[in-house]
PDB file of N, CA and C in Angstrom:
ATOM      1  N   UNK A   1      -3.830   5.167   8.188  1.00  0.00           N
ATOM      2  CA  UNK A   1      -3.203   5.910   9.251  1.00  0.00           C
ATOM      3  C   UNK A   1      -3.877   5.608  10.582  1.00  0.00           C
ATOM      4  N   UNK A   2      -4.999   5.463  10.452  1.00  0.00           N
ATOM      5  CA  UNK A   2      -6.200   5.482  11.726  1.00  0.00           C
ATOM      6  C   UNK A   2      -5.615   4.138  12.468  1.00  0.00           C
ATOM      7  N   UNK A   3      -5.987   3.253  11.471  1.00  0.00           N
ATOM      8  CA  UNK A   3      -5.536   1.986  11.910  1.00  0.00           C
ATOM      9  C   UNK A   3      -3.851   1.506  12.716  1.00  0.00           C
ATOM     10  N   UNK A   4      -2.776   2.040  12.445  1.00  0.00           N
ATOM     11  CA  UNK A   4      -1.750   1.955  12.470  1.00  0.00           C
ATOM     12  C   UNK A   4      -1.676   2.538  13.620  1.00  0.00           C
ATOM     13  N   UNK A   5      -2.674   3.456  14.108  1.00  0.00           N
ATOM     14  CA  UNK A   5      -2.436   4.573  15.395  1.00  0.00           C
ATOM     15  C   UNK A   5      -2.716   3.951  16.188  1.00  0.00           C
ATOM     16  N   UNK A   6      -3.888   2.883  16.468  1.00  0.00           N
ATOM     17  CA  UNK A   6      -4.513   1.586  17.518  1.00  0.00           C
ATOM     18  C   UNK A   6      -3.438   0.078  17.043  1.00  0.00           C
ATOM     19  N   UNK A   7      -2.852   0.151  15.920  1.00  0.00           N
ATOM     20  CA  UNK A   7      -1.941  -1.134  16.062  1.00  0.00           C
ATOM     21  C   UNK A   7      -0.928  -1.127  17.426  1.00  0.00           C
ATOM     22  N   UNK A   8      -0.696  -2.171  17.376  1.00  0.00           N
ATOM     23  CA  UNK A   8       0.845  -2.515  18.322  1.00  0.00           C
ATOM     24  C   UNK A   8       1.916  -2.168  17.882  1.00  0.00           C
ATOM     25  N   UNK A   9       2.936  -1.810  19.055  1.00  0.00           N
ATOM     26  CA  UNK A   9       4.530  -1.296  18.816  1.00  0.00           C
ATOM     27  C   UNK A   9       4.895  -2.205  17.503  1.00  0.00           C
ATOM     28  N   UNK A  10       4.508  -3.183  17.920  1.00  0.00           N
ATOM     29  CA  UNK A  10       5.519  -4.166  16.901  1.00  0.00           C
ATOM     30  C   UNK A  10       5.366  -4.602  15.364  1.00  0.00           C
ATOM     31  N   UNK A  11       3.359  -3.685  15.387  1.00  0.00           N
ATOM     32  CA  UNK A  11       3.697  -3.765  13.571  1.00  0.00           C
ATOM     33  C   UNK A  11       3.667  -2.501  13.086  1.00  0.00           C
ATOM     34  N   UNK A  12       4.006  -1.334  13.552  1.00  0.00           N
ATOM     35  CA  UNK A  12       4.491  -0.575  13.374  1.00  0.00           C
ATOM     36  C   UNK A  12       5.605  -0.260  12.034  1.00  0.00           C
ATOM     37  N   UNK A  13       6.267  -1.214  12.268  1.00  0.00           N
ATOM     38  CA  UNK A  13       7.709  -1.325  11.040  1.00  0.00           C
ATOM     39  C   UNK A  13       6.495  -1.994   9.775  1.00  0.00           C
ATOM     40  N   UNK A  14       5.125  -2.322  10.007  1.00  0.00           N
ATOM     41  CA  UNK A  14       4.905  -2.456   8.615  1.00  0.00           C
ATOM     42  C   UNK A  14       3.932  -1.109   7.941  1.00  0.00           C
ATOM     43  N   UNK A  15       3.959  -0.180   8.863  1.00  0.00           N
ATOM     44  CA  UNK A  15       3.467   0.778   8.302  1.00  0.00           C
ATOM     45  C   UNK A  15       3.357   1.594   6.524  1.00  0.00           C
ATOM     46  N   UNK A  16       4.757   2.035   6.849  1.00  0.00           N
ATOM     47  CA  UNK A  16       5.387   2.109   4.963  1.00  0.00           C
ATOM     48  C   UNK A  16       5.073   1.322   4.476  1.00  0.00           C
ATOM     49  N   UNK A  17       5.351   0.250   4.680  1.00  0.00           N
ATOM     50  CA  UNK A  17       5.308  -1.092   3.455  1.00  0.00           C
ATOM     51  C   UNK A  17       3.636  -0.902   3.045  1.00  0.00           C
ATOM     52  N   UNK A  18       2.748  -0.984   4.245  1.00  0.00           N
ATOM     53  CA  UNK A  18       1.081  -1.187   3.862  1.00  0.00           C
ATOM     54  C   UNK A  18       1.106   0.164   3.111  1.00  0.00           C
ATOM     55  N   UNK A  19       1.260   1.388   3.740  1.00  0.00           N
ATOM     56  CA  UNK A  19       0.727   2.638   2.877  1.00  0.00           C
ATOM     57  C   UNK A  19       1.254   2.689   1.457  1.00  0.00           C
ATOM     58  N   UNK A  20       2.583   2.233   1.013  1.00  0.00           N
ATOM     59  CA  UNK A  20       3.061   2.341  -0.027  1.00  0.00           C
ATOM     60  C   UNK A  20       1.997   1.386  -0.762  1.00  0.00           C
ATOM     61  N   UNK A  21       1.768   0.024  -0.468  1.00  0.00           N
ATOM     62  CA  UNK A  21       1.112  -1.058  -1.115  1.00  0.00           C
ATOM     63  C   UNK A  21      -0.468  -0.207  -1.357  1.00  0.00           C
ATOM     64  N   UNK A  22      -0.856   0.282  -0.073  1.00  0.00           N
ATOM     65  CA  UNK A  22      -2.287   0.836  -0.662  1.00  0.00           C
ATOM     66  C   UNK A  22      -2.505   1.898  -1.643  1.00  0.00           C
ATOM     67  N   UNK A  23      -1.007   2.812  -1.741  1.00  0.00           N
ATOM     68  CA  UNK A  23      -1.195   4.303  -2.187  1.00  0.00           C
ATOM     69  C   UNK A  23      -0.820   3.154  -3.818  1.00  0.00           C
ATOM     70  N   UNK A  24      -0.250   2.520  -3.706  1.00  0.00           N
ATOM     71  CA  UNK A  24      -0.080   2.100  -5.531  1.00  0.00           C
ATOM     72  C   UNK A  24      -1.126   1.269  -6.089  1.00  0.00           C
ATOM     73  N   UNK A  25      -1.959   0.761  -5.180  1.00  0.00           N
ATOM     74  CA  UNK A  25      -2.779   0.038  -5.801  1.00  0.00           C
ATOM     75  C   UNK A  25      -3.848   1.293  -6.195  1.00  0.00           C
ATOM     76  N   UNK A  26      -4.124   2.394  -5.436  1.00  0.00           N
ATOM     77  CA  UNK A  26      -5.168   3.275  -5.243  1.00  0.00           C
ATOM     78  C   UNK A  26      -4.700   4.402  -7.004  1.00  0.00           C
ATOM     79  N   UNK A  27      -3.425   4.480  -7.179  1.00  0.00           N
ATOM     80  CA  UNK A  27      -2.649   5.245  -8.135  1.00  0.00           C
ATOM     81  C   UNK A  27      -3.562   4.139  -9.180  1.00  0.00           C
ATOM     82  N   UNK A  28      -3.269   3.427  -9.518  1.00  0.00           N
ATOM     83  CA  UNK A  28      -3.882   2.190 -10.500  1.00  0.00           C
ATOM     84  C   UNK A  28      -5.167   2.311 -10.955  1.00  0.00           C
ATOM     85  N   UNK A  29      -5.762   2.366 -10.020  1.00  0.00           N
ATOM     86  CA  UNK A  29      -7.241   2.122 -10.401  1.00  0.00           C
ATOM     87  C   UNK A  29      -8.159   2.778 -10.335  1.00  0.00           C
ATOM     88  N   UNK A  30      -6.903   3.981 -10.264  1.00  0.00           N
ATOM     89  CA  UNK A  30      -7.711   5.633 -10.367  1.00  0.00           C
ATOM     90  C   UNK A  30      -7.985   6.163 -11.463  1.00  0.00           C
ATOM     91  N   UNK A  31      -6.449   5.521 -12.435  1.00  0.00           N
ATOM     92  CA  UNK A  31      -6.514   6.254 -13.533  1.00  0.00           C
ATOM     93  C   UNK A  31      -6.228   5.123 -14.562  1.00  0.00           C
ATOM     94  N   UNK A  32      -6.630   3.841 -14.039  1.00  0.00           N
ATOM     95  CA  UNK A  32      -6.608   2.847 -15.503  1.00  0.00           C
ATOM     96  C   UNK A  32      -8.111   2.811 -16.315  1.00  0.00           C
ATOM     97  N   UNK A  33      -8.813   3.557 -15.760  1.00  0.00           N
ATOM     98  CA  UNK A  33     -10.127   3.716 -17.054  1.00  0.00           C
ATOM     99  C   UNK A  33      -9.873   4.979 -18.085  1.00  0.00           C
ATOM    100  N   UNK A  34     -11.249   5.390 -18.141  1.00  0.00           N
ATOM    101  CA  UNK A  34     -11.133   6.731 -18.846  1.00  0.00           C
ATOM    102  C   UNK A  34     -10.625   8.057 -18.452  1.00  0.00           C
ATOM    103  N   UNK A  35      -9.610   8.730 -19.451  1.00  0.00           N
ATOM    104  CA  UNK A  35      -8.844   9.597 -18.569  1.00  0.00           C
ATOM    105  C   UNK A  35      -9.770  11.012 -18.776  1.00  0.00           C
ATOM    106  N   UNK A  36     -10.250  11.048 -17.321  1.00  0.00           N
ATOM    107  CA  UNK A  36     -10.789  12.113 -16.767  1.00  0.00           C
ATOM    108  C   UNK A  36      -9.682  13.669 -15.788  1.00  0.00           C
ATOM    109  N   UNK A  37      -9.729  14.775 -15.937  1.00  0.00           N
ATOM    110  CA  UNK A  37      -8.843  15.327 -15.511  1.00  0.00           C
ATOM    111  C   UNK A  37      -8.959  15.152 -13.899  1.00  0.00           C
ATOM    112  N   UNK A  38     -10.099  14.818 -13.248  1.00  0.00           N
ATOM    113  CA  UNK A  38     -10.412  14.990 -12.527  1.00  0.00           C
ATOM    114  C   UNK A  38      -9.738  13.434 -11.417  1.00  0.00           C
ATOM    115  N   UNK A  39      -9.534  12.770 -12.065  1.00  0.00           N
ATOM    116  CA  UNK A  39      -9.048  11.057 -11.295  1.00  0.00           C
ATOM    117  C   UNK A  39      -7.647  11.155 -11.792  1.00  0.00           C
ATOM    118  N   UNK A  40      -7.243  12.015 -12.812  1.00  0.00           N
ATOM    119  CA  UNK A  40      -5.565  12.163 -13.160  1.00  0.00           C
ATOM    120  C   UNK A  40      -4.569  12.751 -11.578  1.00  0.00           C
ATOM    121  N   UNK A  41      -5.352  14.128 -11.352  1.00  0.00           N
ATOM    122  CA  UNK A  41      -4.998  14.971 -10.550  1.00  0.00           C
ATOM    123  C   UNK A  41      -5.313  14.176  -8.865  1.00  0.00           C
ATOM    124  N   UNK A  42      -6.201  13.055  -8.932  1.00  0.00           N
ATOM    125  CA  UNK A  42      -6.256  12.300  -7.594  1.00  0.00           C
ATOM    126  C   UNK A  42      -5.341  11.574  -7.676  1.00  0.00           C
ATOM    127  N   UNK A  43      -5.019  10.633  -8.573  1.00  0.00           N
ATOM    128  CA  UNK A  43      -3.947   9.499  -9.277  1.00  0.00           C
ATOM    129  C   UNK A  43      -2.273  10.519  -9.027  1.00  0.00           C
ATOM    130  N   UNK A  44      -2.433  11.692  -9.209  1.00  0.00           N
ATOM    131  CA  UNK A  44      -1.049  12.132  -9.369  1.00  0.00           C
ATOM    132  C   UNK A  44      -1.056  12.458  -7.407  1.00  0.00           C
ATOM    133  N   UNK A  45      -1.787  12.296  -6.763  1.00  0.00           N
ATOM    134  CA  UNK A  45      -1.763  12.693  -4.672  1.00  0.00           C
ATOM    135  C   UNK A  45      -1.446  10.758  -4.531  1.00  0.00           C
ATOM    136  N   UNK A  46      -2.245   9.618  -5.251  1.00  0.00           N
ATOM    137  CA  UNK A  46      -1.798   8.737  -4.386  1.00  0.00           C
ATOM    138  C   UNK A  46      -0.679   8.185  -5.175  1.00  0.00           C
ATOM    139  N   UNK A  47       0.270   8.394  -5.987  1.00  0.00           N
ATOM    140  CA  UNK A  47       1.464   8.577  -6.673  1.00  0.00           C
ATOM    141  C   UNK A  47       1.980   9.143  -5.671  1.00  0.00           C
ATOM    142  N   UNK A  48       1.982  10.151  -5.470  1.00  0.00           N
ATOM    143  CA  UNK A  48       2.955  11.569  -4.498  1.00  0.00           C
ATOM    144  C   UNK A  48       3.186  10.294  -3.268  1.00  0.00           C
ATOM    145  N   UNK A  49       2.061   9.895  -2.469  1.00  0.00           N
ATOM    146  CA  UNK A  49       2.185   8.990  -1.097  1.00  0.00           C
ATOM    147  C   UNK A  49       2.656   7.846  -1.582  1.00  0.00           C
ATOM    148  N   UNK A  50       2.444   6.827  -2.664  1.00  0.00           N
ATOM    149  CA  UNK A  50       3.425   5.709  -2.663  1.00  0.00           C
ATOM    150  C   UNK A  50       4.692   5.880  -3.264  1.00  0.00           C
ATOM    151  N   UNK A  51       5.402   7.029  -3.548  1.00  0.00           N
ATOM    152  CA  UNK A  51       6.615   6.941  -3.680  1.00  0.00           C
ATOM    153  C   UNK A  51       6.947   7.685  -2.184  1.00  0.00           C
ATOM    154  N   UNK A  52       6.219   8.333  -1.498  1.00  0.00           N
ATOM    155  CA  UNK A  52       6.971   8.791  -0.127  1.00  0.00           C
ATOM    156  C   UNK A  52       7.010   7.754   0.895  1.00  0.00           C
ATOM    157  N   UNK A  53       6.058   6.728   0.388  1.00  0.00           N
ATOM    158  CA  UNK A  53       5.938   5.585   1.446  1.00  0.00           C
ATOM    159  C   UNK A  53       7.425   3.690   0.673  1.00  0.00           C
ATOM    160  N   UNK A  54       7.876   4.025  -0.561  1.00  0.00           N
ATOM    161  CA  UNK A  54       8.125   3.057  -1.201  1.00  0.00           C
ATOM    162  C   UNK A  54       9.770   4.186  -2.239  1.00  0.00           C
ATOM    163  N   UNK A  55      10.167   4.637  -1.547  1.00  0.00           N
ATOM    164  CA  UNK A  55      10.961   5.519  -2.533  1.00  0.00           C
ATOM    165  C   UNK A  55      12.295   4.692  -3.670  1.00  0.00           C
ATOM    166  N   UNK A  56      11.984   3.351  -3.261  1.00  0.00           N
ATOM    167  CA  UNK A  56      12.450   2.255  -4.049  1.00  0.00           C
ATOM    168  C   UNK A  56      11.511   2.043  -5.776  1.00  0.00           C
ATOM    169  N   UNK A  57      10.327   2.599  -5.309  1.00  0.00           N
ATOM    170  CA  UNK A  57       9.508   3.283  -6.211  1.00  0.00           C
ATOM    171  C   UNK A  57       9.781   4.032  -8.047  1.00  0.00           C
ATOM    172  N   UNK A  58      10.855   5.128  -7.443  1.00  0.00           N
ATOM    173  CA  UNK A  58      11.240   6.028  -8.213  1.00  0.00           C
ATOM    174  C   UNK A  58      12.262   5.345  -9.510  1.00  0.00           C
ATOM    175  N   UNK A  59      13.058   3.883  -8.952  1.00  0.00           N
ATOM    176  CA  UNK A  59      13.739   3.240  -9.850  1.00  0.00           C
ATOM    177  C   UNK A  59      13.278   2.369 -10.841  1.00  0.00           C
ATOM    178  N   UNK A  60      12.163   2.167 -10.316  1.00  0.00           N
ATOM    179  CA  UNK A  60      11.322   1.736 -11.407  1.00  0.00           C
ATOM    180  C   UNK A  60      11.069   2.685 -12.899  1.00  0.00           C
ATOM    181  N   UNK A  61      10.750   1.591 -14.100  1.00  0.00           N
ATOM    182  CA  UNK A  61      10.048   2.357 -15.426  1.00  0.00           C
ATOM    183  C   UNK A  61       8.889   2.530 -15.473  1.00  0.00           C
ATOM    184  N   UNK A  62       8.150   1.837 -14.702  1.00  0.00           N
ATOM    185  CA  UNK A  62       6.486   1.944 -14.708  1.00  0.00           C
ATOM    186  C   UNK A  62       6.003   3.338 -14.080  1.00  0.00           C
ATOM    187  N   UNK A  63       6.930   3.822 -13.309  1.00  0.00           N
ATOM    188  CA  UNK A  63       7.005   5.003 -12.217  1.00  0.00           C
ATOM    189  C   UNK A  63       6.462   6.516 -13.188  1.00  0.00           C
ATOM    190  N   UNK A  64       7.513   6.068 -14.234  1.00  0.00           N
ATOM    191  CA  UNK A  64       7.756   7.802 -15.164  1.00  0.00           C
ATOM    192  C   UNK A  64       6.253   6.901 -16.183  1.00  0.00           C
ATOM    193  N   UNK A  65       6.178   6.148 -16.730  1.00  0.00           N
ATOM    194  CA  UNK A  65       4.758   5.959 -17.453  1.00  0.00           C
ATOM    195  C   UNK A  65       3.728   6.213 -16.717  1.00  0.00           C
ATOM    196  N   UNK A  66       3.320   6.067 -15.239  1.00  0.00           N
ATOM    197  CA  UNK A  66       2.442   6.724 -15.000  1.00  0.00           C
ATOM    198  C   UNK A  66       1.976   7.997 -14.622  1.00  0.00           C
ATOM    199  N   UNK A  67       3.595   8.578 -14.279  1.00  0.00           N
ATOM    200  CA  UNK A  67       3.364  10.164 -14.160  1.00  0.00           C
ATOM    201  C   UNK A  67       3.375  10.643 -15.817  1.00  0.00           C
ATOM    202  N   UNK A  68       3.613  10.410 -16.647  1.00  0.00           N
ATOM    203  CA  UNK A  68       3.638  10.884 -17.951  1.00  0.00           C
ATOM    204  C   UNK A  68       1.878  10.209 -18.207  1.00  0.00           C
ATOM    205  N   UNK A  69       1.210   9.670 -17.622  1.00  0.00           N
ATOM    206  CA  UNK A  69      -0.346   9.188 -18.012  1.00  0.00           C
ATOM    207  C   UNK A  69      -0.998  10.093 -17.529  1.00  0.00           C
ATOM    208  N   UNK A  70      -0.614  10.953 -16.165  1.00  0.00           N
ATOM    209  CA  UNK A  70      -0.954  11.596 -14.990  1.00  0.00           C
ATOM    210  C   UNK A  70      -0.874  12.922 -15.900  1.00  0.00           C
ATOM    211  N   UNK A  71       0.239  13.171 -16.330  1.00  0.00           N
ATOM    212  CA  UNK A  71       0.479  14.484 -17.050  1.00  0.00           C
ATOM    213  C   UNK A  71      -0.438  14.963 -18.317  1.00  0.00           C
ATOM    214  N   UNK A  72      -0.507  13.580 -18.822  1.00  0.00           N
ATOM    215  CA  UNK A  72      -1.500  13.894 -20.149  1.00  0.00           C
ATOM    216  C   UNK A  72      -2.764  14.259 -19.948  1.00  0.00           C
ATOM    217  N   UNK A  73      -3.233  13.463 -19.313  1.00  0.00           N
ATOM    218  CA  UNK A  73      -4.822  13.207 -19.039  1.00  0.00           C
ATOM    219  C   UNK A  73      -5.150  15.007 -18.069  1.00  0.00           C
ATOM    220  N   UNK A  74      -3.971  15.057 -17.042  1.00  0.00           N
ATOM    221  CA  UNK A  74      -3.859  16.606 -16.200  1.00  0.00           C
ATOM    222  C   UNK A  74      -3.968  17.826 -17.175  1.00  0.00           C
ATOM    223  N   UNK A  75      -3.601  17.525 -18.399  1.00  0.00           N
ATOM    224  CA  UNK A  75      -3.105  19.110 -19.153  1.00  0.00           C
ATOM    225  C   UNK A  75      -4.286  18.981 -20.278  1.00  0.00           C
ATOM    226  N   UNK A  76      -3.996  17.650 -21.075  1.00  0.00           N
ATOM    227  CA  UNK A  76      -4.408  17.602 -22.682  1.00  0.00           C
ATOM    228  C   UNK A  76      -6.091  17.782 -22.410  1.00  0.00           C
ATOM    229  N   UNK A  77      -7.018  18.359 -23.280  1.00  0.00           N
ATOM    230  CA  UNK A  77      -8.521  18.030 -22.924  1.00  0.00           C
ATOM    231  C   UNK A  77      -8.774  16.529 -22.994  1.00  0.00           C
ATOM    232  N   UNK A  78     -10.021  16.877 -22.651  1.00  0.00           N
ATOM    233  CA  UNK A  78      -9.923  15.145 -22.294  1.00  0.00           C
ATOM    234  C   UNK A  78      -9.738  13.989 -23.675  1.00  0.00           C
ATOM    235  N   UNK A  79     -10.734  14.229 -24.600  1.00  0.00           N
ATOM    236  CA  UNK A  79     -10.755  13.749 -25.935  1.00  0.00           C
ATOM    237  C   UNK A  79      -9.435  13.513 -26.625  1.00  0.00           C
ATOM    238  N   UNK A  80      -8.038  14.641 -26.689  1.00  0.00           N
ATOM    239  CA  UNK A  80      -7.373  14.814 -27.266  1.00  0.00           C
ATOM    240  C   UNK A  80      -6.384  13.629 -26.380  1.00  0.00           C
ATOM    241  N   UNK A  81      -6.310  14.085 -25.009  1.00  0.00           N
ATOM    242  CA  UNK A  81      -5.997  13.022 -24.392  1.00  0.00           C
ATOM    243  C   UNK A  81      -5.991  11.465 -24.570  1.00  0.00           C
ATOM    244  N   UNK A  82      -7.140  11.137 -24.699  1.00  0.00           N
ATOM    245  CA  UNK A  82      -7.857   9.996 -25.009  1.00  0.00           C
ATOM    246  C   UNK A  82      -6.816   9.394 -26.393  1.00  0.00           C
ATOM    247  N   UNK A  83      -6.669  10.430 -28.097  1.00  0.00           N
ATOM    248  CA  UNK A  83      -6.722  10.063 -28.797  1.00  0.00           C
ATOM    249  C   UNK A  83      -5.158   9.634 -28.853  1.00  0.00           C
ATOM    250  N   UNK A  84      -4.021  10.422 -27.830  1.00  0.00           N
ATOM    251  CA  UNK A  84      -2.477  10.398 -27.480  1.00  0.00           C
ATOM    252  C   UNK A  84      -2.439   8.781 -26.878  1.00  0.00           C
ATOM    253  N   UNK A  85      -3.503   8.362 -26.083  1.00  0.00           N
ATOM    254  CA  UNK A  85      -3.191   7.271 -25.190  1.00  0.00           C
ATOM    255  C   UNK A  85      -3.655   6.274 -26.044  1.00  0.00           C
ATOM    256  N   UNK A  86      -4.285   6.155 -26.877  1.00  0.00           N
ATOM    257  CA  UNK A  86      -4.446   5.568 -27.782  1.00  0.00           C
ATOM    258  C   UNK A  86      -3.279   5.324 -28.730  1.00  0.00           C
ATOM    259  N   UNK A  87      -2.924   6.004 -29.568  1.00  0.00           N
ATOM    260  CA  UNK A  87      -1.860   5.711 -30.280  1.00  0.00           C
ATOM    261  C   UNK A  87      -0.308   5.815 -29.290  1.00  0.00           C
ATOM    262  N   UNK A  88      -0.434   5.800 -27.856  1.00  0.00           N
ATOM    263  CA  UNK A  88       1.360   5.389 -27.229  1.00  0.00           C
ATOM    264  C   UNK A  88       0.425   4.267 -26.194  1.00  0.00           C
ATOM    265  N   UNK A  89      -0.104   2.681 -26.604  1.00  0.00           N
ATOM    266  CA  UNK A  89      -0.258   2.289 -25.811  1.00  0.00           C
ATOM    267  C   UNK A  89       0.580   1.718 -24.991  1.00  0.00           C
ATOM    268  N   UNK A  90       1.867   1.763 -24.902  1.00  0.00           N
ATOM    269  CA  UNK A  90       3.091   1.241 -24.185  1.00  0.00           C
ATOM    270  C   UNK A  90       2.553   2.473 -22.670  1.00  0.00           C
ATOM    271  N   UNK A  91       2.353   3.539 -23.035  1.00  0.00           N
ATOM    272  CA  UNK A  91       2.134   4.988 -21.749  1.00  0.00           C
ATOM    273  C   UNK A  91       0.536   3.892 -20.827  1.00  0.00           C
ATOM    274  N   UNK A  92      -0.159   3.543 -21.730  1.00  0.00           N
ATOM    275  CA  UNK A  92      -1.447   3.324 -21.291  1.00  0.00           C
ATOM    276  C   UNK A  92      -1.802   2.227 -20.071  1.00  0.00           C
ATOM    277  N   UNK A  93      -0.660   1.334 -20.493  1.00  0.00           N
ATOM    278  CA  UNK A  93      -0.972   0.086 -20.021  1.00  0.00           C
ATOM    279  C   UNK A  93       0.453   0.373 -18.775  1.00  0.00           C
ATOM    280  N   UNK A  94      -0.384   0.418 -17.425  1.00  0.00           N
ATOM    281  CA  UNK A  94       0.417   0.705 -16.414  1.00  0.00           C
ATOM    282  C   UNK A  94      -0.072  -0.191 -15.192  1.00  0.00           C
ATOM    283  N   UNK A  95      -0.037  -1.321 -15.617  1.00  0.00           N
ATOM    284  CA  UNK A  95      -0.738  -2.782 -14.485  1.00  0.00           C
ATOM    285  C   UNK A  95       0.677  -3.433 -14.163  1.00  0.00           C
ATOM    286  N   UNK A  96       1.841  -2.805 -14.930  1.00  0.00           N
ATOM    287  CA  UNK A  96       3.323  -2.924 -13.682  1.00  0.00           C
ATOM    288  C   UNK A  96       3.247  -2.551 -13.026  1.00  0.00           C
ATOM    289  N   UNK A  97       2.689  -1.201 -12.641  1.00  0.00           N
ATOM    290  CA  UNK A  97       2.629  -0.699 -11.211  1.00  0.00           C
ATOM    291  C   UNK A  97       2.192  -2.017 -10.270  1.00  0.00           C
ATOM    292  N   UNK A  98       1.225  -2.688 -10.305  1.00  0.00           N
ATOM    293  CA  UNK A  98       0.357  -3.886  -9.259  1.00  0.00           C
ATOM    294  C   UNK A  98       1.707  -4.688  -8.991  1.00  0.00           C
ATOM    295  N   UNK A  99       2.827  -4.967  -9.928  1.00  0.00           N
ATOM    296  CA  UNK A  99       4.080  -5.667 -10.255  1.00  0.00           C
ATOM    297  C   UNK A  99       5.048  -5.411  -8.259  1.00  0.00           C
ATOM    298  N   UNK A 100       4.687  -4.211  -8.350  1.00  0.00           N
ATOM    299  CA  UNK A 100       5.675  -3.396  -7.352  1.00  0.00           C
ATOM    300  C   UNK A 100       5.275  -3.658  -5.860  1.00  0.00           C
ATOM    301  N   UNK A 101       3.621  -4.137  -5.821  1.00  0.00           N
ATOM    302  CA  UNK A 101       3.076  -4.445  -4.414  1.00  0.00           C
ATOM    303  C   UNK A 101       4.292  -5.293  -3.820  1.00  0.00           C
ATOM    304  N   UNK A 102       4.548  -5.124  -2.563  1.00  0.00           N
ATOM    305  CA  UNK A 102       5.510  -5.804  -2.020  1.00  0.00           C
ATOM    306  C   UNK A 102       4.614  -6.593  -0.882  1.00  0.00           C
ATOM    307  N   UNK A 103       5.071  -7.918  -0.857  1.00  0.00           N
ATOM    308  CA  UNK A 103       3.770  -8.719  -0.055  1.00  0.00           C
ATOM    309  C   UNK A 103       4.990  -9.841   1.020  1.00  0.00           C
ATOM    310  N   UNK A 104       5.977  -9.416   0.953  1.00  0.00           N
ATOM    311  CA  UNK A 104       7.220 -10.009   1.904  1.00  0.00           C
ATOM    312  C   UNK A 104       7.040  -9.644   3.349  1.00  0.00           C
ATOM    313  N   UNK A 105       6.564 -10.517   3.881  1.00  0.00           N
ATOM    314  CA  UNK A 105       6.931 -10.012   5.993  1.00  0.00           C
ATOM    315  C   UNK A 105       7.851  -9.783   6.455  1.00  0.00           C
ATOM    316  N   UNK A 106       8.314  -8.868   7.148  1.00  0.00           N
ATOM    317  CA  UNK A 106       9.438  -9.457   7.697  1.00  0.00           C
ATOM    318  C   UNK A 106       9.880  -9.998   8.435  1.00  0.00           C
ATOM    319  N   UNK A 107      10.925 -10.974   8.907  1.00  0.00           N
ATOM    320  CA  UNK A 107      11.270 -12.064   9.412  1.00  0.00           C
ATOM    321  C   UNK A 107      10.980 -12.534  11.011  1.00  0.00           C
ATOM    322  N   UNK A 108      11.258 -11.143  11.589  1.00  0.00           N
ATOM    323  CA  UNK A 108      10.185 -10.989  12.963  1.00  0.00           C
ATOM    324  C   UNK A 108       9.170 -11.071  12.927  1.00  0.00           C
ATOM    325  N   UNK A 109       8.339 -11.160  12.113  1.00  0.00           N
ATOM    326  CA  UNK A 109       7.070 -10.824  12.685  1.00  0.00           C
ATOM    327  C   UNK A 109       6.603 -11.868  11.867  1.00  0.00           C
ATOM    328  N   UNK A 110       7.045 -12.683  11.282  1.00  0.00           N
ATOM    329  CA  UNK A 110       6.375 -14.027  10.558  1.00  0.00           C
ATOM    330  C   UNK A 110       6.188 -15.095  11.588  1.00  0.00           C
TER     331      UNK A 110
END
């Protein structure tokens, strides 16, 4: 945000695009280790900002696997958690999200 406030008029239009790209990479690698309740419930705020920044986001399948990773790890204790993500590793493995970074300029400003 800081940064974007001292950018120029003209990259302005890449604002969304960067915050969405940072809030999904930040969703990722919050909660691709051990599920702690405590990095679930951070993972589920930079989720909240890259779908408000990327709402192209929401059509995705990787989208509902990581709020359903977000949900488990948020509610289940942690252990029990652990032993769910274990046996649904299809829920676990959420490195599609990185899939979604959008790294296209746009045509002005290339």
């Amino acid at each position: 945000e800081r940064a974007f406030a001292q950018a120029p008029a003209s990259l302005q239009s890449l604002k969304k695009h960067s915050l969405g790209n940072i809030y999904k990479y930040l969703t990722y690698k919050t909660i691709q280790g051990y599920p702690l309740r405590q990095s679930s419930l951070v993972a589920a705020r930079y989720l909240w900002n890259a779908i408000l920044n990327d709402l192209n986001l929401l059509q995705t399948r990787v989208i509902w696997k990581v709020l359903l990773k977000v949900i488990i790890v948020a509610i289940l204790p942690e252990q029990f958690a652990l032993k769910v993500l274990e046996k649904l590793p299809q829920i676990s493995n959420i490195s599609a999200l990185l899939v979604h970074i959008k790294i296209d300029i746009p045509k002005n400003l290339a």
